[in-house]
N, C-alpha and C. Protein backbone atom coordinates (compact mmCIF):
# COMPACT_ATOMS: atom_id res chain seq x y z
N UNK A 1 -27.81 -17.52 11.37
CA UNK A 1 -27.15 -16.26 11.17
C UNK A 1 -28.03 -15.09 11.62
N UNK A 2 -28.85 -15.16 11.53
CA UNK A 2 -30.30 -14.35 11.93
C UNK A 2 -30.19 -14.00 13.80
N UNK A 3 -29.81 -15.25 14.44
CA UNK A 3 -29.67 -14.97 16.10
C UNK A 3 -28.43 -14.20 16.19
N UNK A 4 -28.85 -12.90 16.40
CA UNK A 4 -27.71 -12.11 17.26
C UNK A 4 -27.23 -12.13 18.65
N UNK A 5 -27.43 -13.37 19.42
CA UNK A 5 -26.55 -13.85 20.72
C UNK A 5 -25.68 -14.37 20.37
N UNK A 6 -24.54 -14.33 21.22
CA UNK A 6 -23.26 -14.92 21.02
C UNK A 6 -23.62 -16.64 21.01
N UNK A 7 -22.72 -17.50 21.23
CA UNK A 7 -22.60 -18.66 21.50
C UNK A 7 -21.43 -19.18 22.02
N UNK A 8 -21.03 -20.35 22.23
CA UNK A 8 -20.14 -20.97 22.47
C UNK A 8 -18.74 -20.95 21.81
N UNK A 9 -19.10 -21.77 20.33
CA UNK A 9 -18.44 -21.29 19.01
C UNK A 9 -17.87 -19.87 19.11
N UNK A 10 -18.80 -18.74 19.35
CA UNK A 10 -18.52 -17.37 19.21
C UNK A 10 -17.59 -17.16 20.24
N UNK A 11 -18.02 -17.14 21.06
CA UNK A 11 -16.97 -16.36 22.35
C UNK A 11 -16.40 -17.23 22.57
N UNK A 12 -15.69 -18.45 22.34
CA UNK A 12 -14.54 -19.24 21.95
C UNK A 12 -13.65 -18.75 20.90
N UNK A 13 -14.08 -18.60 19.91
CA UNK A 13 -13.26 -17.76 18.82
C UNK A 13 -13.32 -16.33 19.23
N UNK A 14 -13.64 -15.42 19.49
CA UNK A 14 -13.33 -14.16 20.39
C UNK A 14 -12.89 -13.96 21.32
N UNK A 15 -12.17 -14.95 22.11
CA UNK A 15 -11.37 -15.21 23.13
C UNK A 15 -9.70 -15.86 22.19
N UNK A 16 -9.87 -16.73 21.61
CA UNK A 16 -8.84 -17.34 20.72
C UNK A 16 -8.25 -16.17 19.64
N UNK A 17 -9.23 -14.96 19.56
CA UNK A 17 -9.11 -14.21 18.31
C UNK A 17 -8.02 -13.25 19.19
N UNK A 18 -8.56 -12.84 20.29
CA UNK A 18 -8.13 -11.91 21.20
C UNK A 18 -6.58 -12.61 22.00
N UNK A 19 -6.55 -13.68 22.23
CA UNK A 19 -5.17 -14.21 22.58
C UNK A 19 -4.30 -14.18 21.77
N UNK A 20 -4.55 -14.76 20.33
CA UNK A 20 -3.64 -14.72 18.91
C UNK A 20 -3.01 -13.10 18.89
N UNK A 21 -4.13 -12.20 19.15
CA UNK A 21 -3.71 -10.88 18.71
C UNK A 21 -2.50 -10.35 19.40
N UNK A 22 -2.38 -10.81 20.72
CA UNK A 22 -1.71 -10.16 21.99
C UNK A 22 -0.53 -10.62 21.91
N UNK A 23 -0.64 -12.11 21.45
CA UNK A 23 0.61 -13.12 21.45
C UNK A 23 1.65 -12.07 20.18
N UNK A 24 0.86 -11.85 19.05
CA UNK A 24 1.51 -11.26 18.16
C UNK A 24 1.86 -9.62 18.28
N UNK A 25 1.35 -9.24 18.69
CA UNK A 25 1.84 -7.81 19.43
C UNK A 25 2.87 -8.08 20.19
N UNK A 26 2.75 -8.50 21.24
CA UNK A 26 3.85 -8.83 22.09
C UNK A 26 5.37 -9.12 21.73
N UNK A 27 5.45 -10.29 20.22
CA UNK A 27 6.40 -10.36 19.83
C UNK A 27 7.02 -9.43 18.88
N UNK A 28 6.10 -8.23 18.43
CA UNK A 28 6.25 -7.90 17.42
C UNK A 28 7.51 -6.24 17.94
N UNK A 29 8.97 -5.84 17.75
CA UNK A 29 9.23 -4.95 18.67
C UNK A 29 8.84 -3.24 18.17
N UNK A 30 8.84 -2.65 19.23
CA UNK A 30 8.19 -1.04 19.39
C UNK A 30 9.00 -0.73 18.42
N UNK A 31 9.76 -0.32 17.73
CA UNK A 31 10.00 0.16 15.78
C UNK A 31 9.11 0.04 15.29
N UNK A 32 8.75 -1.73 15.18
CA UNK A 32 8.12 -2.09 13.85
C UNK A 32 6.42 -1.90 14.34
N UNK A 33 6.12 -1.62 15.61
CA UNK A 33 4.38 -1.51 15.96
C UNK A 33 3.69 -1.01 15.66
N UNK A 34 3.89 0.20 15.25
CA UNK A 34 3.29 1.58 14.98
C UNK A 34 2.67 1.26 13.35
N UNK A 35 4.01 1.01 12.62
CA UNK A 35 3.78 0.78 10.74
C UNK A 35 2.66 -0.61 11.12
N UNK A 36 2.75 -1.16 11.77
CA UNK A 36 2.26 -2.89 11.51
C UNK A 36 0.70 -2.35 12.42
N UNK A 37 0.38 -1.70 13.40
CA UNK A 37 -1.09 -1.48 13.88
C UNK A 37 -1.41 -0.74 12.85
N UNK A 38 -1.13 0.47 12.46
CA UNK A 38 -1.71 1.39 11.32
C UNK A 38 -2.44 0.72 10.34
N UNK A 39 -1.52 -0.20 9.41
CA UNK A 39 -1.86 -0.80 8.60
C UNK A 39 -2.64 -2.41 8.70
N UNK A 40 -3.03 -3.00 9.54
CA UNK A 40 -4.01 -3.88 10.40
C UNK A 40 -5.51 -3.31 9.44
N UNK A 41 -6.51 -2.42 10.15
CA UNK A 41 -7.46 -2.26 9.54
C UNK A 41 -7.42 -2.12 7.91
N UNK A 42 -6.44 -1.18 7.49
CA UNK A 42 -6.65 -0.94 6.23
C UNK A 42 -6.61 -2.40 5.34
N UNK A 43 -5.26 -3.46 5.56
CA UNK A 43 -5.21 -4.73 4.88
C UNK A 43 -6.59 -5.40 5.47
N UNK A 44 -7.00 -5.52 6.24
CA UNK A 44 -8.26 -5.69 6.74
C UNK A 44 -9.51 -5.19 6.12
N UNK A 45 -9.73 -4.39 5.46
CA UNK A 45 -10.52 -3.56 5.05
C UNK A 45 -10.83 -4.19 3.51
N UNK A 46 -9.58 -4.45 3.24
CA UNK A 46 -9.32 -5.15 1.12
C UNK A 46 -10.25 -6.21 1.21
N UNK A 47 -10.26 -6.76 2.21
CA UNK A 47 -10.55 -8.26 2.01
C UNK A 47 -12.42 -8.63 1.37
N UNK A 48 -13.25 -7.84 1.62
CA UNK A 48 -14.09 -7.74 1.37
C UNK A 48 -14.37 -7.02 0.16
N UNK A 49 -13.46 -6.24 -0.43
CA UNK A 49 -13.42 -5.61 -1.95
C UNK A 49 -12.84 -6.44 -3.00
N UNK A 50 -12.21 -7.79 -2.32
CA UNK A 50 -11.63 -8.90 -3.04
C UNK A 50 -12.28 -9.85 -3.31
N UNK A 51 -13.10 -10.35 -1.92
CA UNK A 51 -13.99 -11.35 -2.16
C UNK A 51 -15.27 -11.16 -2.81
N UNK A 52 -15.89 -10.38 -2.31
CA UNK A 52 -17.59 -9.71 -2.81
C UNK A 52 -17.97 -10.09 -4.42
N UNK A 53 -16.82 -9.29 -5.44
CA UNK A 53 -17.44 -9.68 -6.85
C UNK A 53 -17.47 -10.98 -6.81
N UNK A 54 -16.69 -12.06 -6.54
CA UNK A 54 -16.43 -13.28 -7.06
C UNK A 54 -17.38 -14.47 -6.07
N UNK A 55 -18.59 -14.20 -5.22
CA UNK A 55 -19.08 -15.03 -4.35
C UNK A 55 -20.29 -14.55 -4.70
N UNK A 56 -21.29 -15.26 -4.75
CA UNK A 56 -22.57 -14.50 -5.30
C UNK A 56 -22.99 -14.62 -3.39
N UNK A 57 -24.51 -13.72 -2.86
CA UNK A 57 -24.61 -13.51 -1.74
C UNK A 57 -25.66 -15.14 -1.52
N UNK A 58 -25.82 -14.92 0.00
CA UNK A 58 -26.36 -16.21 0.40
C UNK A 58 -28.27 -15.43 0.50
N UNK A 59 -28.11 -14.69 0.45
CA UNK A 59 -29.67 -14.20 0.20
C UNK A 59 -29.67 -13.03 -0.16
N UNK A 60 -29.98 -13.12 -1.26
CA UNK A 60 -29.92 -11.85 -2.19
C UNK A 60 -31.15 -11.17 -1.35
N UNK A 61 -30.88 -9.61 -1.88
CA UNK A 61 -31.82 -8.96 -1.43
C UNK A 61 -31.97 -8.21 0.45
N UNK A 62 -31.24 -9.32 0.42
CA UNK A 62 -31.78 -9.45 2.52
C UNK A 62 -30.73 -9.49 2.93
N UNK A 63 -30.31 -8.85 4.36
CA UNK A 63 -29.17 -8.64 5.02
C UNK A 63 -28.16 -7.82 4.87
N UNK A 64 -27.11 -7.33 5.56
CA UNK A 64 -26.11 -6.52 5.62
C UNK A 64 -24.77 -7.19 4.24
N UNK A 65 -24.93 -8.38 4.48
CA UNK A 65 -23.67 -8.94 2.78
C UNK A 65 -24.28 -8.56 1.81
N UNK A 66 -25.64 -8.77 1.68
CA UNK A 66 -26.74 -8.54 -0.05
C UNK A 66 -26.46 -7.33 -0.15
N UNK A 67 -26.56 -6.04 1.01
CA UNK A 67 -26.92 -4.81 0.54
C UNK A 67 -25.01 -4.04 0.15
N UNK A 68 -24.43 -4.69 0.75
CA UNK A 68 -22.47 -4.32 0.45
C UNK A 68 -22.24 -5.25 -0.83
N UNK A 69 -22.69 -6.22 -1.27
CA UNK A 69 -22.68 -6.70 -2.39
C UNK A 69 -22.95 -5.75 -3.18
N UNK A 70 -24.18 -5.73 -3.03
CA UNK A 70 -24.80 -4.73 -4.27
C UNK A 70 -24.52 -3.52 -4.51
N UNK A 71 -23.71 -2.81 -3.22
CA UNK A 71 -23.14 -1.68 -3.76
C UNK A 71 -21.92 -1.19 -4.19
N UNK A 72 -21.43 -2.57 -4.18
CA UNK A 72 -19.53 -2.81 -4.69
C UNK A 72 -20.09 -2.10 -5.91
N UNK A 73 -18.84 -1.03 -6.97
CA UNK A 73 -18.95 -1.33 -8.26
C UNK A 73 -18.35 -1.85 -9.01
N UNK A 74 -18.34 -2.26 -10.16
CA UNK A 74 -17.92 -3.01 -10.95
C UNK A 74 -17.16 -2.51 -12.02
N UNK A 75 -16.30 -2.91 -12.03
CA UNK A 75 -15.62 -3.44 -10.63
C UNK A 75 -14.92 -2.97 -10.04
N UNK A 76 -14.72 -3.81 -8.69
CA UNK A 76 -15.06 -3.13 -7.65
C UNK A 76 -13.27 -2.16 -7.31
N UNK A 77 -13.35 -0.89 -6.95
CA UNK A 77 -12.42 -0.17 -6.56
C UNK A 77 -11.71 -0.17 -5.51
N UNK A 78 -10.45 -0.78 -5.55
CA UNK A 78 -9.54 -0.99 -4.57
C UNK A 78 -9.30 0.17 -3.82
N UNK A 79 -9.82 1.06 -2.96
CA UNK A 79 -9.57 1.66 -1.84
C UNK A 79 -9.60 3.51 -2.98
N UNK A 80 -10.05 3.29 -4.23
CA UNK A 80 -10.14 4.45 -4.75
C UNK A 80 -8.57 4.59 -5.56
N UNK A 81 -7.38 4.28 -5.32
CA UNK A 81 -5.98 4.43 -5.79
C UNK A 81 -5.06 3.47 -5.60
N UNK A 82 -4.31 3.33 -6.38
CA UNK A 82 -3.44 2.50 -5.86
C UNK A 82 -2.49 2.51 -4.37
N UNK A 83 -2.40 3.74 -4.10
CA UNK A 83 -1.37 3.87 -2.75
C UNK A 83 -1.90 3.45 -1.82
N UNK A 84 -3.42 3.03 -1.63
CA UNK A 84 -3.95 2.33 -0.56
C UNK A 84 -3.31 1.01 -0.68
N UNK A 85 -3.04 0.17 -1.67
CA UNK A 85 -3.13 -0.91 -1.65
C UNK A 85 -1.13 -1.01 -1.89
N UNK A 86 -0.62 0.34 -1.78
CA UNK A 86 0.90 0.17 -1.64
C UNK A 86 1.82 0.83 -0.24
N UNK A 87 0.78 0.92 0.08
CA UNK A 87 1.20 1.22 1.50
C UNK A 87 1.82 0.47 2.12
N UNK A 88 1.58 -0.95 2.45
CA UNK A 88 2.28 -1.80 3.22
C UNK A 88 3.53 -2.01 2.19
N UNK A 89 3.77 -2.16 1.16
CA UNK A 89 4.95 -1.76 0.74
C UNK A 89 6.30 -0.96 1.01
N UNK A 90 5.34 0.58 1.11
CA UNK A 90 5.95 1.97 1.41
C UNK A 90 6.52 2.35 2.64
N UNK A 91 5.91 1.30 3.59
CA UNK A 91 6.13 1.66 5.03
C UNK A 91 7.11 0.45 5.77
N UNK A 92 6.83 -0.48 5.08
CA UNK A 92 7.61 -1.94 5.08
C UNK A 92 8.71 -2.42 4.15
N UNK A 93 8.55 -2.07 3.23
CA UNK A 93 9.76 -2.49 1.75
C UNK A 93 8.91 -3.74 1.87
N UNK A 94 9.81 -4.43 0.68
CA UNK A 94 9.26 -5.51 0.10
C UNK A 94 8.35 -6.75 0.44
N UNK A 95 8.98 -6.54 1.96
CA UNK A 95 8.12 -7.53 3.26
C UNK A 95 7.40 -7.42 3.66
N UNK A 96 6.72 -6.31 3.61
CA UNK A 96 5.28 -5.31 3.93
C UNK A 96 4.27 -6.12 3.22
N UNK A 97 4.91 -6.04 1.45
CA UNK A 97 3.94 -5.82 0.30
C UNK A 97 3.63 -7.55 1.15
N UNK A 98 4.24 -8.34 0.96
CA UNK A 98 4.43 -9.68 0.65
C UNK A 98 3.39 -10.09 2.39
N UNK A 99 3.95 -9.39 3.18
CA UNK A 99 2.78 -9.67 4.38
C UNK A 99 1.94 -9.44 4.15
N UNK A 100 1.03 -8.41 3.34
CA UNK A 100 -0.41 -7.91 2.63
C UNK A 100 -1.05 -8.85 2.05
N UNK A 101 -0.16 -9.88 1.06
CA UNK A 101 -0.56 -10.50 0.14
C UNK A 101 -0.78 -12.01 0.80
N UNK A 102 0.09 -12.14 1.75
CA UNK A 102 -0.49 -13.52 2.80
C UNK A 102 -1.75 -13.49 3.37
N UNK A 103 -1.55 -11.68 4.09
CA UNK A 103 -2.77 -11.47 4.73
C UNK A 103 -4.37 -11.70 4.35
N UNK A 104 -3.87 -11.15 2.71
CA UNK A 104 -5.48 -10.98 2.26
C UNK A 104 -5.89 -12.47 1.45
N UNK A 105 -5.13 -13.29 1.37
CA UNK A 105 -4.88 -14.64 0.88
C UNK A 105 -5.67 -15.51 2.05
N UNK A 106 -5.28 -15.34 3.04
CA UNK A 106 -5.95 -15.86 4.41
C UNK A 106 -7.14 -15.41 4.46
N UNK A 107 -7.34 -13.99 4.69
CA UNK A 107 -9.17 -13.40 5.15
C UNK A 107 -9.73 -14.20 3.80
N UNK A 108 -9.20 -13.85 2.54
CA UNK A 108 -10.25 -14.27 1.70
C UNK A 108 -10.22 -15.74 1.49
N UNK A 109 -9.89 -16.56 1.81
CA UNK A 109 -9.56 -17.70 1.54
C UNK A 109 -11.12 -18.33 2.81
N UNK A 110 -10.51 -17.85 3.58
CA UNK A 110 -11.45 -18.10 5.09
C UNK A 110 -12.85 -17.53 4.78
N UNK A 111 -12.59 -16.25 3.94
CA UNK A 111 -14.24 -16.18 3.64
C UNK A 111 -15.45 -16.68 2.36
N UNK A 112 -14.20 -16.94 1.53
CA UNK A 112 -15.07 -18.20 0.61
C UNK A 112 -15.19 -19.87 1.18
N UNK A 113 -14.57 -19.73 1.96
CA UNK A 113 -14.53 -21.27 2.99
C UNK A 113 -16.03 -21.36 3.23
N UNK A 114 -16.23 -20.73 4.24
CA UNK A 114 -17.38 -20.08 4.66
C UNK A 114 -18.74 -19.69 4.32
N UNK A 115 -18.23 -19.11 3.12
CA UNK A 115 -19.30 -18.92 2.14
C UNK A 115 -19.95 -19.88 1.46
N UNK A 116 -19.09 -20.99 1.12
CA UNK A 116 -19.59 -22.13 0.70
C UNK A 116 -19.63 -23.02 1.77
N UNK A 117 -19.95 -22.70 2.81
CA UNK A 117 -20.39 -23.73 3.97
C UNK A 117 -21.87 -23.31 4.36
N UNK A 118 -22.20 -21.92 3.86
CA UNK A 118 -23.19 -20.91 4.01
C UNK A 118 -24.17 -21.00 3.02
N UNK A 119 -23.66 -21.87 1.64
CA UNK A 119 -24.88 -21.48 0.78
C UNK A 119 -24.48 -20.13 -0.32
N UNK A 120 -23.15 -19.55 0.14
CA UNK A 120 -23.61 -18.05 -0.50
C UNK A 120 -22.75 -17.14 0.83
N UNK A 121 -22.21 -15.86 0.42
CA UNK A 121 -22.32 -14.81 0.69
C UNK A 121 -22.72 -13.99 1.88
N UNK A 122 -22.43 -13.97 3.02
CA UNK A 122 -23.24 -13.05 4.45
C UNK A 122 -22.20 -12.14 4.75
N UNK A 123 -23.41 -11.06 5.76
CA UNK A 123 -21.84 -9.80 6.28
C UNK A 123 -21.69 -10.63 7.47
N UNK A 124 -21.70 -11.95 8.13
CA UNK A 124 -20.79 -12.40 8.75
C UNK A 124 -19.54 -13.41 8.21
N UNK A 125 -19.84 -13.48 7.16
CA UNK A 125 -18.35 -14.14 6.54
C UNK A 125 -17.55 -12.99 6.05
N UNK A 126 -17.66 -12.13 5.29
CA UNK A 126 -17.60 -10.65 4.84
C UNK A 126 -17.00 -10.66 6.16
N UNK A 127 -17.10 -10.51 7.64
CA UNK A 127 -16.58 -9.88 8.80
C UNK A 127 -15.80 -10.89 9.36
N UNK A 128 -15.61 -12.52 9.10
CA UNK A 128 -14.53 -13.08 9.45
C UNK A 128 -13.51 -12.71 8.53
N UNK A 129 -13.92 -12.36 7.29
CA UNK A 129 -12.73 -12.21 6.31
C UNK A 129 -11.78 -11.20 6.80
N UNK A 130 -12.30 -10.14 7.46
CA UNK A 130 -11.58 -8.93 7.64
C UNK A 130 -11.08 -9.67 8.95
N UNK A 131 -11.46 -9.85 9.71
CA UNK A 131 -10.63 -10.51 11.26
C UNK A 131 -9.46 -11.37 10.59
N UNK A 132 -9.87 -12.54 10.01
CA UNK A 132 -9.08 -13.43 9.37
C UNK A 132 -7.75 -12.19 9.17
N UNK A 133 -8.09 -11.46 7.75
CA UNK A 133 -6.86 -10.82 7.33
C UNK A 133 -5.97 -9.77 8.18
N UNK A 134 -6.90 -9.39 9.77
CA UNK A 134 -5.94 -8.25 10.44
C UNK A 134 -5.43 -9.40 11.34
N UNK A 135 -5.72 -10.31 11.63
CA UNK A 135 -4.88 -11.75 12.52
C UNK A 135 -3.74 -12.00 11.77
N UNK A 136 -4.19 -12.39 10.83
CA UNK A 136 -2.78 -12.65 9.97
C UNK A 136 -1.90 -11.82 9.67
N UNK A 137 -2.24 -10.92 9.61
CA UNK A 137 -1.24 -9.58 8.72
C UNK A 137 -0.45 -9.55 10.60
N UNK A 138 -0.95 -9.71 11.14
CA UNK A 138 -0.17 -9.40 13.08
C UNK A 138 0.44 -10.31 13.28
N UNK A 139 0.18 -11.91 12.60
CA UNK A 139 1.05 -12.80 13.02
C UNK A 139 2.38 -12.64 12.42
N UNK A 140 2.05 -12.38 10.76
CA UNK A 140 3.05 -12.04 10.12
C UNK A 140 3.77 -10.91 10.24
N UNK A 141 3.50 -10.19 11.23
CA UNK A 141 4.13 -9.13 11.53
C UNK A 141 4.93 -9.24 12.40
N UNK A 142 4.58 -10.23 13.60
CA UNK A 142 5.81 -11.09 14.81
C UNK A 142 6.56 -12.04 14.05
N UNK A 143 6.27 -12.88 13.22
CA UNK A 143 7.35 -13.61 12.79
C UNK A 143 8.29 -12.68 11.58
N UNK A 144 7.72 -11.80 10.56
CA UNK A 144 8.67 -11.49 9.93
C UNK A 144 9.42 -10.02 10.88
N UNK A 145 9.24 -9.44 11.82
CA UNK A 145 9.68 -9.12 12.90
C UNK A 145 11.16 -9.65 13.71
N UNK A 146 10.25 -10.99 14.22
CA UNK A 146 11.25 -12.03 14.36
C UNK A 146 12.71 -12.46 13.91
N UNK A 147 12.31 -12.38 12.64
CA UNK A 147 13.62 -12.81 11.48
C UNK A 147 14.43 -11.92 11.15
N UNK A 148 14.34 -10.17 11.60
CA UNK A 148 14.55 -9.30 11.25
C UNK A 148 14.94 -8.72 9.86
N UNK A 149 13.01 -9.28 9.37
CA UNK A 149 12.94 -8.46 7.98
C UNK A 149 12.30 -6.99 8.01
N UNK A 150 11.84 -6.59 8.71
CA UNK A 150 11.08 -5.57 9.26
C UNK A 150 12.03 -4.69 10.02
């Protein structure tokens, strides 16, 4: 975790990350793009205010996860209000909320995966979590798109 060169692994999944994204844009139509990119980072953003209390870090003390660990508070504040976290609701109706809740189900799911493949806690699982959850929240945004729930 320490080598900051890419690898194989890496720019395989940053190529796969970057195809997934396009595929789901693409299907997703110009109405629904605008509400569904906006809200990408922000559901993206939860995922690490979800996981953090509940994963202890993989080296305390040291690194970019130890020092965002330690400055979550306790506990930890969902975006400061609730309307952060009802937005995809507000802008989506009920299918919004329910894409949020897949979304952040996935990043965090993927980043305790991880974490316990790790030993613990890093800001590179912390940063698949958030990819994880803006991939998903886009896939689910072409298929419930698709179905015309959106």
């Amino acid at each position: 975790m320490r080598d900051s060169r890419i690898g194989v692994f890496g720019a395989l999944g940053l190529v796969l990350c970057l195809l997934i994204a396009c595929a789901a844009l693409s299907g997703i139509p110009a109405a629904a793009r605008a509400p569904i990119l906006l809200l990408a980072p922000a559901v993206g953003r939860l995922t690490p205010l979800l996981v953090g209390p509940r994963v202890r870090p993989a080296t305390p003390g040291q690194g970019l996860g130890a020092a965002f660990l330690a400055a979550l508070p306790v506990p930890p504040d969902l975006c400061g209000s609730p309307s952060c976290s009802s937005s995809p609701g507000s802008l989506l109706g009920p299918t919004g909320a329910a894409m949020a809740a897949g979304a952040l189900v996935a990043g965090a799911g993927g980043a305790v995966v991880l974490a316990r493949r790790l030993g613990g806690l890093t800001g590179d699982a912390l940063g698949a979590g958030v990819e994880l959850s803006e991939l998903a929240w886009l896939v689910l945004g072409a298929s419930c798109a698709h179905r015309d729930l959106i």
